[in-house]
N, C-alpha and C. Protein backbone atom coordinates (compact mmCIF):
# COMPACT_ATOMS: atom_id res chain seq x y z
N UNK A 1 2.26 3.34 -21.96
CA UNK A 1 2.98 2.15 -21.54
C UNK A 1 2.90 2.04 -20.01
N UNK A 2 3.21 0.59 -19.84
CA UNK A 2 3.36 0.51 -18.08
C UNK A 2 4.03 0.14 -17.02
N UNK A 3 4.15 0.14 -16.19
CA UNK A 3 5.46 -0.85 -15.43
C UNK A 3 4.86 -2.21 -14.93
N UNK A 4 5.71 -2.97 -14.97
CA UNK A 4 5.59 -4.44 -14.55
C UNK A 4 6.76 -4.03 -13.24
N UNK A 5 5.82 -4.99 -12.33
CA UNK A 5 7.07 -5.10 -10.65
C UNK A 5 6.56 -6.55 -10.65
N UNK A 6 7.93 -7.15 -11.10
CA UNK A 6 8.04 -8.81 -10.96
C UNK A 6 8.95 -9.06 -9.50
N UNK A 7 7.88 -9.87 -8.78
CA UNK A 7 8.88 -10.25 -7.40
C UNK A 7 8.53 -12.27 -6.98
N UNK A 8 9.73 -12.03 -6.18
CA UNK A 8 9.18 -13.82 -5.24
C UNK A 8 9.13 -13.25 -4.05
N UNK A 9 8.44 -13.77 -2.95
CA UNK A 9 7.68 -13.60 -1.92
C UNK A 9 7.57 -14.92 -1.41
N UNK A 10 8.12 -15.49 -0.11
CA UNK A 10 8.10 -16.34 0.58
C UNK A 10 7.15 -16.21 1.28
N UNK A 11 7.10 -15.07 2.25
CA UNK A 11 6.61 -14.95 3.83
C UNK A 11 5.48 -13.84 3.90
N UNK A 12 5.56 -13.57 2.32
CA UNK A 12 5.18 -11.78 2.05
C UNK A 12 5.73 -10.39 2.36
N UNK A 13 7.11 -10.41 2.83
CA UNK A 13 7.55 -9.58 2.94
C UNK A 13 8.23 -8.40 1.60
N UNK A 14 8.50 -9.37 0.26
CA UNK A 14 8.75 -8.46 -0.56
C UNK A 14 7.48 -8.84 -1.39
N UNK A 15 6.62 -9.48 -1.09
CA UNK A 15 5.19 -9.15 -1.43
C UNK A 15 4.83 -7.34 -1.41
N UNK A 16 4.87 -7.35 -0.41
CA UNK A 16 4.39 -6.44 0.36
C UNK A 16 5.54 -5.12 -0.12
N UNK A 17 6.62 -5.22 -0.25
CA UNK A 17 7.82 -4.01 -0.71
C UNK A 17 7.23 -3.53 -1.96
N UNK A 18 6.54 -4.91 -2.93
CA UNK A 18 6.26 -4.47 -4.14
C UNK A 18 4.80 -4.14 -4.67
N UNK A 19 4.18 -4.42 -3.57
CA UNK A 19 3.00 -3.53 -3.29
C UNK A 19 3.16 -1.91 -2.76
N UNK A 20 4.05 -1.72 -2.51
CA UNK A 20 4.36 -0.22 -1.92
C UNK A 20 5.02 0.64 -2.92
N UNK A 21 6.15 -0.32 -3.83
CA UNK A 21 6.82 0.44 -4.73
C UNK A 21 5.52 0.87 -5.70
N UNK A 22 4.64 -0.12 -6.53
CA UNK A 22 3.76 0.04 -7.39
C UNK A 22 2.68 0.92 -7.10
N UNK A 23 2.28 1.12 -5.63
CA UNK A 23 1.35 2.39 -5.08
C UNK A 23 2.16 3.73 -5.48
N UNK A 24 3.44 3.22 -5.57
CA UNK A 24 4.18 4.82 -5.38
C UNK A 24 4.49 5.74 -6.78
N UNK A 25 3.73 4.33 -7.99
CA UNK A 25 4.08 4.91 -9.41
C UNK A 25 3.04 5.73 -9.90
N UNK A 26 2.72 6.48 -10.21
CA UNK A 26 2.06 7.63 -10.91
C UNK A 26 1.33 6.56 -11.87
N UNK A 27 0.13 6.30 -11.73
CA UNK A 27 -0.76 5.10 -12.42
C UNK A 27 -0.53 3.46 -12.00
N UNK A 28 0.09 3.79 -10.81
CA UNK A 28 0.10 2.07 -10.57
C UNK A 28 1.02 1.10 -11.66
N UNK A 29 0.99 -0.28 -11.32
CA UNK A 29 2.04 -0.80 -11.99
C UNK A 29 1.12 -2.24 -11.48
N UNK A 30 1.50 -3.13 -12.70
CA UNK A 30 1.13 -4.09 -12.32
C UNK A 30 2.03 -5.31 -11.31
N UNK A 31 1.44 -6.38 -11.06
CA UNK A 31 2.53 -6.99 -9.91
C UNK A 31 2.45 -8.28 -10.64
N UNK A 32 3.49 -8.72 -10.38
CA UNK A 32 3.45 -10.44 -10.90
C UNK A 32 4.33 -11.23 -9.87
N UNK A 33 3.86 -12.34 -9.17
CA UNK A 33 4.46 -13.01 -8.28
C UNK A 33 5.08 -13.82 -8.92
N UNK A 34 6.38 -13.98 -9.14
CA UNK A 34 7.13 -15.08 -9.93
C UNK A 34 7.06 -16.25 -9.61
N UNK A 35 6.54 -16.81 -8.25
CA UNK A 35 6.09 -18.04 -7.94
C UNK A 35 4.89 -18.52 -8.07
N UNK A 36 3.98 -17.87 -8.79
CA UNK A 36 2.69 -18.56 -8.62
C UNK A 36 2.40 -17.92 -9.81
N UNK A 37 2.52 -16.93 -10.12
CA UNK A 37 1.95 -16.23 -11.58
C UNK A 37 2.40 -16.55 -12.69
N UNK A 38 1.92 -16.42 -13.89
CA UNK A 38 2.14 -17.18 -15.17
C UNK A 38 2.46 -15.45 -15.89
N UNK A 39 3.34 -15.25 -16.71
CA UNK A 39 3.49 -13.98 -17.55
C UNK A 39 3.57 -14.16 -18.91
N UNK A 40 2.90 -13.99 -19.65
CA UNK A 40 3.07 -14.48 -21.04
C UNK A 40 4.14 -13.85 -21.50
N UNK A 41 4.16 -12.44 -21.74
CA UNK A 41 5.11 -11.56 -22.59
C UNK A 41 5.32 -10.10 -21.64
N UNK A 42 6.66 -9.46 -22.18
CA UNK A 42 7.14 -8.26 -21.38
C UNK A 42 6.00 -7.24 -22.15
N UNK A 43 5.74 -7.28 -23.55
CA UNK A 43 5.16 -6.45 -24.29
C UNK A 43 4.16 -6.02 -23.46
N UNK A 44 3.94 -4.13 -23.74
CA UNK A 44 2.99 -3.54 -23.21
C UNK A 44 4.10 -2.88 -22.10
N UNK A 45 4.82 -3.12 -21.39
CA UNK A 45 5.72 -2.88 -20.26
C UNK A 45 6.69 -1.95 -20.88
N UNK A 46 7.17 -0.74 -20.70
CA UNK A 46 8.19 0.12 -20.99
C UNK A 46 9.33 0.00 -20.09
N UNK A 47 8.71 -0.34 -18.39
CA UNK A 47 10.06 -0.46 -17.82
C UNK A 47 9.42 -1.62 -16.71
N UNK A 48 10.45 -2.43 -15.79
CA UNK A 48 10.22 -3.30 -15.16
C UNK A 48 11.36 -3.49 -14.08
N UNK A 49 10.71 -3.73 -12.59
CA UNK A 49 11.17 -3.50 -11.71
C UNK A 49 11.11 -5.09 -11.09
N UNK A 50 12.33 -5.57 -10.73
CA UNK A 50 12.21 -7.14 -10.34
C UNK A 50 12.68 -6.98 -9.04
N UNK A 51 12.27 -8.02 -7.91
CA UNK A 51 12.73 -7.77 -6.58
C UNK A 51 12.55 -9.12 -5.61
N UNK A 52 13.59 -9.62 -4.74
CA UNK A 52 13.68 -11.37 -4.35
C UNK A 52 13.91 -10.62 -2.85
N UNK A 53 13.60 -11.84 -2.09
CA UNK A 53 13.99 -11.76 -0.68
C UNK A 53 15.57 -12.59 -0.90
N UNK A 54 15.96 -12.44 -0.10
CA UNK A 54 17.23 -13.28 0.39
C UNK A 54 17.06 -14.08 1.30
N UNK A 55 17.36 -15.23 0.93
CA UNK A 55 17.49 -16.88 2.35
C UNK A 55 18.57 -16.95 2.47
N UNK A 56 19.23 -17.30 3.43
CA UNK A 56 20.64 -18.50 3.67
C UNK A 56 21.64 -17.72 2.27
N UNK A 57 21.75 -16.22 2.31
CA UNK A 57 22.79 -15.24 1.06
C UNK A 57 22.13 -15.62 -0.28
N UNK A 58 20.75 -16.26 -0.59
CA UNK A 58 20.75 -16.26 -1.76
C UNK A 58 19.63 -15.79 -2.11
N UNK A 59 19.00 -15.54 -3.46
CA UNK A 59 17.86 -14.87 -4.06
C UNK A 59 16.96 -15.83 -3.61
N UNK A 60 15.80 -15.71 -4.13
CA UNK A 60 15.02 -17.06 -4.69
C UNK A 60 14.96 -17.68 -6.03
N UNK A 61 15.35 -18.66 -6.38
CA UNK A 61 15.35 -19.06 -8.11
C UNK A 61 14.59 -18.49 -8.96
N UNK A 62 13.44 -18.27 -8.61
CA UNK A 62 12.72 -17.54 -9.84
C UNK A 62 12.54 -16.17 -9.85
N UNK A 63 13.70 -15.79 -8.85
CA UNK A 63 14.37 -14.50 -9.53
C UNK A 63 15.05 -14.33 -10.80
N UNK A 64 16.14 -14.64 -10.64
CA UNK A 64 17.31 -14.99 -11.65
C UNK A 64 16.30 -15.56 -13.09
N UNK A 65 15.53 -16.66 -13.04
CA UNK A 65 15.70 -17.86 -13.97
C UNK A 65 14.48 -16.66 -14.68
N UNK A 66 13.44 -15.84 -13.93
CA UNK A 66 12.87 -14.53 -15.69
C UNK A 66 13.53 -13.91 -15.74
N UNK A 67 14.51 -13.15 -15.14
CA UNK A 67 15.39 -12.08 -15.73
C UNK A 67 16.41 -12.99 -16.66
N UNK A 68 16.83 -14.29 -16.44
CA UNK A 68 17.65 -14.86 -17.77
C UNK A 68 16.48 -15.42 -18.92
N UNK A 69 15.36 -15.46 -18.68
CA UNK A 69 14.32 -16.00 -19.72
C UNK A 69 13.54 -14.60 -20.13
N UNK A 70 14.58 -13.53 -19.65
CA UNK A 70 13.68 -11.94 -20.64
C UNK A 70 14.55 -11.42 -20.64
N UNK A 71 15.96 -11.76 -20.87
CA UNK A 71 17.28 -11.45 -20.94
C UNK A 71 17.06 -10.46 -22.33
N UNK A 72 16.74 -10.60 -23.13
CA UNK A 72 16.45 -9.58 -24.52
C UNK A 72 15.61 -8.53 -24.29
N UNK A 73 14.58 -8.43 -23.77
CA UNK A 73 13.11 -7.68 -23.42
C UNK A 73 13.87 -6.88 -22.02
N UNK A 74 14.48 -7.19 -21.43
CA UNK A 74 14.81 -6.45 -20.27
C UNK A 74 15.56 -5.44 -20.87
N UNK A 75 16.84 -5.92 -21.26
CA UNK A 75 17.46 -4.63 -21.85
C UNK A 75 17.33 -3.88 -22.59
N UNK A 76 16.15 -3.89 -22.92
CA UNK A 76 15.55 -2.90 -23.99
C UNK A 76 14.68 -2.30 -22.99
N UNK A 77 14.38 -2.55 -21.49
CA UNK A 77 13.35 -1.60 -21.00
C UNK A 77 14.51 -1.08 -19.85
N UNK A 78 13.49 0.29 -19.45
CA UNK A 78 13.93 1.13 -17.90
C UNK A 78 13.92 -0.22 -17.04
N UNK A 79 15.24 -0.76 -16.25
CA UNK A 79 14.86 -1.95 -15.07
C UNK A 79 15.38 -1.19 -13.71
N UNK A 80 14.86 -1.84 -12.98
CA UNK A 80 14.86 -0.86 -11.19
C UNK A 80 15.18 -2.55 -10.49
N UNK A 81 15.95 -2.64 -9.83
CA UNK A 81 16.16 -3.91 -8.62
C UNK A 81 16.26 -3.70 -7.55
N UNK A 82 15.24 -4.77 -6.54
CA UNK A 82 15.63 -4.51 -5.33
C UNK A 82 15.91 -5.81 -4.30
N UNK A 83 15.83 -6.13 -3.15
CA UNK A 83 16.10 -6.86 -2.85
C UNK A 83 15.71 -6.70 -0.95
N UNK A 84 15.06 -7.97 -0.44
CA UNK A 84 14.69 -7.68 0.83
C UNK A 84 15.81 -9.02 1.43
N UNK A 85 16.31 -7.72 2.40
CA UNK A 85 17.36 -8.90 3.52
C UNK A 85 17.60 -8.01 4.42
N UNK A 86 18.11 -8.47 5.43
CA UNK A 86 17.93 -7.96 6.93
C UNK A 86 19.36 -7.38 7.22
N UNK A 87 20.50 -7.35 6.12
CA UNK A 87 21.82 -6.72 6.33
C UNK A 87 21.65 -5.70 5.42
N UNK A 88 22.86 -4.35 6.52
CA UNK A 88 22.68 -3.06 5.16
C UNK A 88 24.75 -3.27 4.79
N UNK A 89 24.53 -2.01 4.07
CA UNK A 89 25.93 -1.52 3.98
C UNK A 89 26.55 -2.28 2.86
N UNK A 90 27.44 -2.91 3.00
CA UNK A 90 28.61 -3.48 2.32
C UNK A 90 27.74 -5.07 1.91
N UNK A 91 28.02 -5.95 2.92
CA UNK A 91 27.06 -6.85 2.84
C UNK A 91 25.95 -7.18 2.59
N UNK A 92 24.94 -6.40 2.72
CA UNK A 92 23.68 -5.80 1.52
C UNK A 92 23.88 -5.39 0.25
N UNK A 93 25.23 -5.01 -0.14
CA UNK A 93 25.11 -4.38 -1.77
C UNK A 93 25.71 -5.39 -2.42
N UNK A 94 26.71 -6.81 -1.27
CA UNK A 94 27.38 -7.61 -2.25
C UNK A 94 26.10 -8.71 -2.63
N UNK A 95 25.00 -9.26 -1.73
CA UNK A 95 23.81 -9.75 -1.99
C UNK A 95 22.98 -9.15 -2.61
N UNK A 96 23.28 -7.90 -3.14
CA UNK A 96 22.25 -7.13 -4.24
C UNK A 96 22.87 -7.51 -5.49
N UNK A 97 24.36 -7.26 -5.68
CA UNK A 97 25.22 -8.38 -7.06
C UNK A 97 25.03 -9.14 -7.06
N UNK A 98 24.64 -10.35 -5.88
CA UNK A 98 24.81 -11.93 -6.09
C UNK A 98 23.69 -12.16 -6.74
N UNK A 99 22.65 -11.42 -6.21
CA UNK A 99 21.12 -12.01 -6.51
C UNK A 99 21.10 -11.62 -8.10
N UNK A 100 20.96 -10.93 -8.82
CA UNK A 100 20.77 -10.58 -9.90
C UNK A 100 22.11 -10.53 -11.13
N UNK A 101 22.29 -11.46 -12.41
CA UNK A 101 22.86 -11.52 -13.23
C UNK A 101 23.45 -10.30 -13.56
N UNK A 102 25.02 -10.42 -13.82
CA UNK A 102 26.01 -8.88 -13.89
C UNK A 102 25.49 -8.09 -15.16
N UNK A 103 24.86 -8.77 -16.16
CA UNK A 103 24.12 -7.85 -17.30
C UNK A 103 23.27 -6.92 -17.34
N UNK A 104 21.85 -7.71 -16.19
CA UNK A 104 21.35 -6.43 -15.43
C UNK A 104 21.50 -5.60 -14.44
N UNK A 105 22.31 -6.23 -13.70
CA UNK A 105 22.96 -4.76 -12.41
C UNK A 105 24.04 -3.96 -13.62
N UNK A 106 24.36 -4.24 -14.53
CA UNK A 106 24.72 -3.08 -15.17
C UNK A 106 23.81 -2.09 -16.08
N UNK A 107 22.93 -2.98 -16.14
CA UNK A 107 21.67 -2.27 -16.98
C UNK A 107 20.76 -1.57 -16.56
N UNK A 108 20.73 -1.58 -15.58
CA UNK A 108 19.63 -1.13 -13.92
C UNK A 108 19.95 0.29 -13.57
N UNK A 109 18.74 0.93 -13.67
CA UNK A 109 18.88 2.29 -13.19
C UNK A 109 19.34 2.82 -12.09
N UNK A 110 18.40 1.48 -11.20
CA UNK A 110 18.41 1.70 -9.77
C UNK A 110 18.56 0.68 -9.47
N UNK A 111 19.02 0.20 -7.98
CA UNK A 111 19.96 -1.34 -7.47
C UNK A 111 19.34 -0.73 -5.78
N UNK A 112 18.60 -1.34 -5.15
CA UNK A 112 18.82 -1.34 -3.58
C UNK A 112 18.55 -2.64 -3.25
N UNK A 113 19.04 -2.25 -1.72
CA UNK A 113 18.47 -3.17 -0.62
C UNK A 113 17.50 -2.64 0.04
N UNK A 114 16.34 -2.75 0.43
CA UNK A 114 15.10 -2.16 0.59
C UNK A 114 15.46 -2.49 2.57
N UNK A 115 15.94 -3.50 2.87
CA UNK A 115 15.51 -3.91 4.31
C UNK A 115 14.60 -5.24 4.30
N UNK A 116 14.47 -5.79 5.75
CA UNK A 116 13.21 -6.85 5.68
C UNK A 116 12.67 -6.88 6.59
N UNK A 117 12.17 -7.96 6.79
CA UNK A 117 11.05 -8.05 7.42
C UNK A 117 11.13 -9.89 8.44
N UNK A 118 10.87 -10.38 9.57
CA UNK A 118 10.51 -11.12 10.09
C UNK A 118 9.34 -11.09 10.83
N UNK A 119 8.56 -12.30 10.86
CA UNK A 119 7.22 -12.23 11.67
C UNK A 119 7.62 -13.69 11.61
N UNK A 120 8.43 -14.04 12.98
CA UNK A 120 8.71 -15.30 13.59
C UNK A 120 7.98 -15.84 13.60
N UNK A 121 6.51 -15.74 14.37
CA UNK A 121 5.81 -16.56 14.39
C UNK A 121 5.10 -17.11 13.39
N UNK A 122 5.39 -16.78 11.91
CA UNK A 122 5.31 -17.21 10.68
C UNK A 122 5.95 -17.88 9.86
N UNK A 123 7.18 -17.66 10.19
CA UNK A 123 8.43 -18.96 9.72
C UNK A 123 7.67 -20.49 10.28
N UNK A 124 8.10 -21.42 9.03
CA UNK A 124 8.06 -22.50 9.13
C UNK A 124 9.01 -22.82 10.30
N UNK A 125 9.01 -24.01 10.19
CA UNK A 125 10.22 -25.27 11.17
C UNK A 125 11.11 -24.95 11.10
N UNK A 126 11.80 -25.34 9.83
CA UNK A 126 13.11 -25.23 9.18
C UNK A 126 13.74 -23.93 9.92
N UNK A 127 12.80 -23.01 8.70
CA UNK A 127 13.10 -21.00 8.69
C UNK A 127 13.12 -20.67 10.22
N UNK A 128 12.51 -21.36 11.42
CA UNK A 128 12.71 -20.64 12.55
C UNK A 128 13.78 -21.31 13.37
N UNK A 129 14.17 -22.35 12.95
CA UNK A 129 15.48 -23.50 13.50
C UNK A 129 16.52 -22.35 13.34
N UNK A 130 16.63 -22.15 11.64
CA UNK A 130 17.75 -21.54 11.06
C UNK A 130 18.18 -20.30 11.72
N UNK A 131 16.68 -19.40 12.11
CA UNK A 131 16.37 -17.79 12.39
C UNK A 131 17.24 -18.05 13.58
N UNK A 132 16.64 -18.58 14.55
CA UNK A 132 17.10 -18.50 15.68
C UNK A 132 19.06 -19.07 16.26
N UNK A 133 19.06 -20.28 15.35
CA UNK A 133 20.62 -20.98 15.51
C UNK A 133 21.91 -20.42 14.81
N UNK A 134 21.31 -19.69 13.52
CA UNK A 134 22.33 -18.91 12.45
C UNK A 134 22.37 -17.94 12.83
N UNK A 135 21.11 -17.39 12.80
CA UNK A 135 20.99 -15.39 12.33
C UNK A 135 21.00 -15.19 14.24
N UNK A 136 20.57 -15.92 15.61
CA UNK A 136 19.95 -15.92 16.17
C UNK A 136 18.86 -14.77 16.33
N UNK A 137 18.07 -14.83 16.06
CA UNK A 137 17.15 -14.04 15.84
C UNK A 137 15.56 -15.38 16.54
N UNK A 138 15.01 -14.63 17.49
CA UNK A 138 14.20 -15.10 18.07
C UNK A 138 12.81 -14.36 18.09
N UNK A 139 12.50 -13.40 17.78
CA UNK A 139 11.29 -12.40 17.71
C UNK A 139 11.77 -12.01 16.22
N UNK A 140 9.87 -11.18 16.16
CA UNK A 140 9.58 -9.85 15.10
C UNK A 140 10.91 -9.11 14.39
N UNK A 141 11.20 -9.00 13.31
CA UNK A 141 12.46 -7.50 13.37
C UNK A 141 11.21 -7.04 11.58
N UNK A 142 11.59 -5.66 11.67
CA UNK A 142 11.41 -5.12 10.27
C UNK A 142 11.86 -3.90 10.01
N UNK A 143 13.15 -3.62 9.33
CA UNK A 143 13.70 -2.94 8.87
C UNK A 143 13.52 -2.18 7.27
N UNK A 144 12.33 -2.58 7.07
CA UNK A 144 12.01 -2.29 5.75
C UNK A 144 11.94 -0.43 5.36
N UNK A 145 13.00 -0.40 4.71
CA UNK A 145 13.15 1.37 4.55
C UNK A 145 12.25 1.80 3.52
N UNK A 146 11.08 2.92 4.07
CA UNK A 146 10.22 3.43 3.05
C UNK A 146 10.92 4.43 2.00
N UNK A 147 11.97 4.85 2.43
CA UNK A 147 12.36 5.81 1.81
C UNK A 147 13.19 4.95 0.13
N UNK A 148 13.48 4.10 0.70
CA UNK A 148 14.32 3.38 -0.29
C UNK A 148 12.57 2.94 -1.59
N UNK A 149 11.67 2.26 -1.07
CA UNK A 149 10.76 2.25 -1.95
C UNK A 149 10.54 3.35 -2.56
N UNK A 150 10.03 4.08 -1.64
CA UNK A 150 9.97 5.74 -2.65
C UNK A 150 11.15 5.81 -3.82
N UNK A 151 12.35 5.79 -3.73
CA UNK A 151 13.38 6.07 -4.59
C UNK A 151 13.51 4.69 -6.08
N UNK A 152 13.25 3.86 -5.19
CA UNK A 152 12.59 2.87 -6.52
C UNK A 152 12.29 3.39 -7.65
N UNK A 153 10.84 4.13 -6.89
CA UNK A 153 9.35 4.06 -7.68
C UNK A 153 9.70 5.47 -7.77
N UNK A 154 10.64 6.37 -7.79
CA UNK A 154 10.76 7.70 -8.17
C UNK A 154 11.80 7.81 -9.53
N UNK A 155 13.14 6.46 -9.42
CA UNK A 155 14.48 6.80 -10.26
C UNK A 155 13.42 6.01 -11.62
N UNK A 156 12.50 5.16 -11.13
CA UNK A 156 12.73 4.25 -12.97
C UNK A 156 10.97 5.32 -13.12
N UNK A 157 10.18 5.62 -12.42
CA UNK A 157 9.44 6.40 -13.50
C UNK A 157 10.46 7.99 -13.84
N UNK A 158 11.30 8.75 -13.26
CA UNK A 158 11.59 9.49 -14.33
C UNK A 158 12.59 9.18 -15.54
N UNK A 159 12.97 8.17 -15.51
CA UNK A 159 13.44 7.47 -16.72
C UNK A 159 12.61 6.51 -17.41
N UNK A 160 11.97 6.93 -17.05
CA UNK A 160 10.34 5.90 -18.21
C UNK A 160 9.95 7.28 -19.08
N UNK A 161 10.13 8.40 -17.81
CA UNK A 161 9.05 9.19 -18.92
C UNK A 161 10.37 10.24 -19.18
N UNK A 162 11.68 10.06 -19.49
CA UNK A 162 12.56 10.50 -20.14
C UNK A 162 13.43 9.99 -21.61
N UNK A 163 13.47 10.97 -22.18
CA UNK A 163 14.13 10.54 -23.70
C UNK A 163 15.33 9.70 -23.41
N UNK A 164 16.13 10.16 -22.60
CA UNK A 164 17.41 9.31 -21.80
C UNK A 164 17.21 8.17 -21.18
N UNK A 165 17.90 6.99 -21.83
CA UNK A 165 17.66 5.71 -20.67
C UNK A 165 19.19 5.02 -20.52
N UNK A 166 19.88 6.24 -20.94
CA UNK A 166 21.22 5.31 -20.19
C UNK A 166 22.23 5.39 -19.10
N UNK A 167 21.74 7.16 -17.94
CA UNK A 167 22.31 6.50 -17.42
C UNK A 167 21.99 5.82 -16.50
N UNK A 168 23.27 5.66 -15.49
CA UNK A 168 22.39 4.56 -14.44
C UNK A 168 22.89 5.07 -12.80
N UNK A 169 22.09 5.00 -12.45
CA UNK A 169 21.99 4.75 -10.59
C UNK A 169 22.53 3.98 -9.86
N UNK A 170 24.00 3.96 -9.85
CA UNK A 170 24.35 2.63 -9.01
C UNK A 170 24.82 2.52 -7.43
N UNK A 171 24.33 1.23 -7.01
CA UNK A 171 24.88 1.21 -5.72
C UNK A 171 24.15 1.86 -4.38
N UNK A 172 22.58 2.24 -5.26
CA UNK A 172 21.51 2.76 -3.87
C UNK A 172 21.23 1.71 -2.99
């Protein structure tokens, strides 16, 4: 069996998280961009790792809208969540609940905030109005924690390849 790492990717920054988690699985894992990729079925997948950037406190929609359209198929597999945003601590773990439906953060092995990523000079109009007037944020930042990928791609393969899949990891 294999892992699926389903993500959205604006800017490529959790492009790129879920390219690192899937290097880090013992046979690779496949990737599916929830914005542009088509997925027929979970089948074939034993466990599956989903992961959104955060805009303006929220996921991206086609986070949420496959994890509620594999709402059956998920909970029957190992799931790992993560999430790229530029706050840690308290405020990072309440946007790790918001983003993802309370069925699977209870079902989830593993739950982080990975960190993010800006490359200003890549934001649109809008995204660099906002960067700079909200967040003020005017340059580069990337806080993206490797260690947190590693732990990803370490908690859901030894519960892929364990008889045990209930308990759970919460609150990394």
């Amino acid at each position: 069996m294999k892992t699926l790492v389903a993500y959205a990717s604006k800017y490529g920054t959790t492009r790129k998280c879920a390219e690192a988690i899937a290097d880090r699985l013992p046979g690779g894992a496949d990737l599916i961009d929830l914005r542009h990729d088509k997925l027929g079925s979970l089948d074939g997948y034993d466990s599956v790792i989903v992961g959104g950037p955060i805009y303006a406190g929220k996921v991206m929609s086609a986070v949420p809208a496959f994890c509620e359209r594999n709402r059956e198929v998920l909970l029957d597999r190992v799931v790992g969540l993560f999430i790229c945003c530029l706050y840690e601590g308290e405020t990072a773990l309440t946007e790790l609940d918001e983003a993802f439906p309370p069925w699977l953060n209870a079902h989830a092995v593993v739950r982080t905030a990975v960190g993010g990523a800006i490359d200003y000079a890549a934001l649109g109009l809008v995204d660099r109005y906002l960067a700079k007037k909200i967040a003020h944020i005017s340059g580069d930042i990337r806080t993206v924690r490797d260690d947190e990928l590693s732990a990803i791609a370490s908690t859901v393969e030894r519960y892929r390849t364990s008889s045990t899949r209930s308990p759970k990891t919460r609150g990394r």
